[in-house]
Protein backbone atom coordinates (compact mmCIF):
# COMPACT_ATOMS: atom_id res chain seq x y z
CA UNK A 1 74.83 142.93 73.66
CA UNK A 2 77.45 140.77 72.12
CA UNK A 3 77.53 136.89 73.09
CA UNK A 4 80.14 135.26 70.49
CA UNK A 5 79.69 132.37 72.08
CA UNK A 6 75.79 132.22 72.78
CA UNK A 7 74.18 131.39 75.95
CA UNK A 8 75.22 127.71 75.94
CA UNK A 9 78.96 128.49 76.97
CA UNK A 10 78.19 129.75 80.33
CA UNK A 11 78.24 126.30 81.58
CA UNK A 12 82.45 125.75 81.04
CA UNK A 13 82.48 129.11 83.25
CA UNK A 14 82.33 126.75 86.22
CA UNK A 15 83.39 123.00 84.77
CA UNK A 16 86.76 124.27 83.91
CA UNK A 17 87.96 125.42 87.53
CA UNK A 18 86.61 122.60 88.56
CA UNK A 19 88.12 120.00 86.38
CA UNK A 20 91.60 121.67 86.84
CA UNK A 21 90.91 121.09 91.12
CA UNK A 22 89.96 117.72 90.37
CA UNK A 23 92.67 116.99 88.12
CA UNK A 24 95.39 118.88 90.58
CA UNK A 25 93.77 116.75 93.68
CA UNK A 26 93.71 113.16 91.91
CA UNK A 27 97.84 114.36 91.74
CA UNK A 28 98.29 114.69 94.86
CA UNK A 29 96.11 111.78 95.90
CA UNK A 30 98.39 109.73 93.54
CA UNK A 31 101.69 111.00 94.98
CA UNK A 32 100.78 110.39 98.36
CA UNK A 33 99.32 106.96 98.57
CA UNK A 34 102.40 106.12 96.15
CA UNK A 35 104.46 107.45 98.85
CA UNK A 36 102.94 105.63 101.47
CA UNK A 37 103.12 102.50 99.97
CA UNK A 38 106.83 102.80 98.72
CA UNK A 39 107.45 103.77 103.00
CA UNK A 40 105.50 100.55 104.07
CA UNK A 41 107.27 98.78 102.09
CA UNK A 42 110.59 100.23 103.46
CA UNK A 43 109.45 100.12 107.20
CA UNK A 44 108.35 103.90 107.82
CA UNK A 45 109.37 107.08 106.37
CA UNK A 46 112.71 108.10 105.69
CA UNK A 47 113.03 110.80 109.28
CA UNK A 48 111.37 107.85 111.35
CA UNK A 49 114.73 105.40 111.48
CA UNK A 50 112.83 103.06 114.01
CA UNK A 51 112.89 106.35 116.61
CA UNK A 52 109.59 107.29 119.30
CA UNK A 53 108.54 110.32 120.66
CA UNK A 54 111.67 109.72 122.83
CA UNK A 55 114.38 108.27 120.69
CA UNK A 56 115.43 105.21 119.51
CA UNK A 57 115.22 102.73 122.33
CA UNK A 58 117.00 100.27 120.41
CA UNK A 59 119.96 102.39 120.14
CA UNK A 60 119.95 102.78 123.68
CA UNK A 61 119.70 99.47 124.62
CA UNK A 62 122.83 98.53 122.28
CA UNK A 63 124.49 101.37 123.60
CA UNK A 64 124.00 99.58 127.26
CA UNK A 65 124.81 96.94 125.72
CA UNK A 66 127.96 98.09 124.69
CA UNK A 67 128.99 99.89 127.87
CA UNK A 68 128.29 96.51 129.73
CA UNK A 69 130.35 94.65 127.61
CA UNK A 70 133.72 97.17 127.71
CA UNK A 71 132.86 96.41 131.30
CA UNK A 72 131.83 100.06 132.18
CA UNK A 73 128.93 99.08 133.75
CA UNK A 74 128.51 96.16 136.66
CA UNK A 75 125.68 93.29 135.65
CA UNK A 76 123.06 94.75 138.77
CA UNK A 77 123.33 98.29 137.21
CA UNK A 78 122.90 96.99 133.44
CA UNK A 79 119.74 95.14 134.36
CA UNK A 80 118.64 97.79 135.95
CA UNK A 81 118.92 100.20 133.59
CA UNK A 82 117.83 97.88 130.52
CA UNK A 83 114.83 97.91 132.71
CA UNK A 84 114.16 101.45 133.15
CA UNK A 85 114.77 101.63 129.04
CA UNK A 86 112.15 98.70 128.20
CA UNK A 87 109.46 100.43 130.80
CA UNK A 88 110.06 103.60 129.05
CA UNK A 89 109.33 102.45 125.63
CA UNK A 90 106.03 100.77 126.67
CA UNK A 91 104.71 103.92 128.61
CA UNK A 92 105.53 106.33 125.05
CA UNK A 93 103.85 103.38 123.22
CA UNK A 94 100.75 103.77 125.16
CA UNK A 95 100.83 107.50 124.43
C-alpha cells in the first residue's frame, strides 16, 4: 500500500469541495444583495416599470386622462371609469 501523502491528507478530501461551495455561494450571495440594493435604490427591478399583476394603472389612468381631455370621453363616464381603475388597483394590491 502506497500513501504519498500519509494518512493526514484525507482530511482536504472533503474541505476542498466544500470551500469551493462556500466560496461559489458567498458569490452569489454578493451579487444578489448587490443587486437588490442597486434596484431599491432605482425603485424596483428593471421588468417591474411601476406595473401589477394587471398592468400599470398609472398608465391607464393618464391614458383616461388623455381621452377625457381630447374630449373623447364625457366628465360622468371619465369618473366613472377612473373609478373602476382606482378599485381595481386596490383589490390586486390586496392579492
Amino acid at each position: 500500500m502506497n500513501m504519498e501523502h500519509g494518512p493526514a491528507a484525507w482530511p482536504f478530501f472533503f474541505l476542498i469541495p466544500i470551500f469551493w461551495v462556500l466560496i461559489i455561494g458567498l458569490v452569489v450571495t454578493l451579487i444578489i444583495t448587490l443587486t437588490r440594493r442597486r434596484w431599491r435604490q432605482a425603485g424596483g427591478p428593471p421588468w417591474a416599470d411601476g406595473q401589477g399583476r394587471f398592468g400599470s394603472t398609472k398608465n391607464a389612468e393618464a391614458t383616461l386622462s388623455e381621452r377625457f381631455a381630447q374630449g373623447d370621453i364625457d366628465e360622468a363616464e371619465y369618473r366613472g371609469r377612473l373609478e373602476v381603475l382606482r378599485a381595481n388597483r386596490l383589490d390586486s394590491g390586496t392579492s
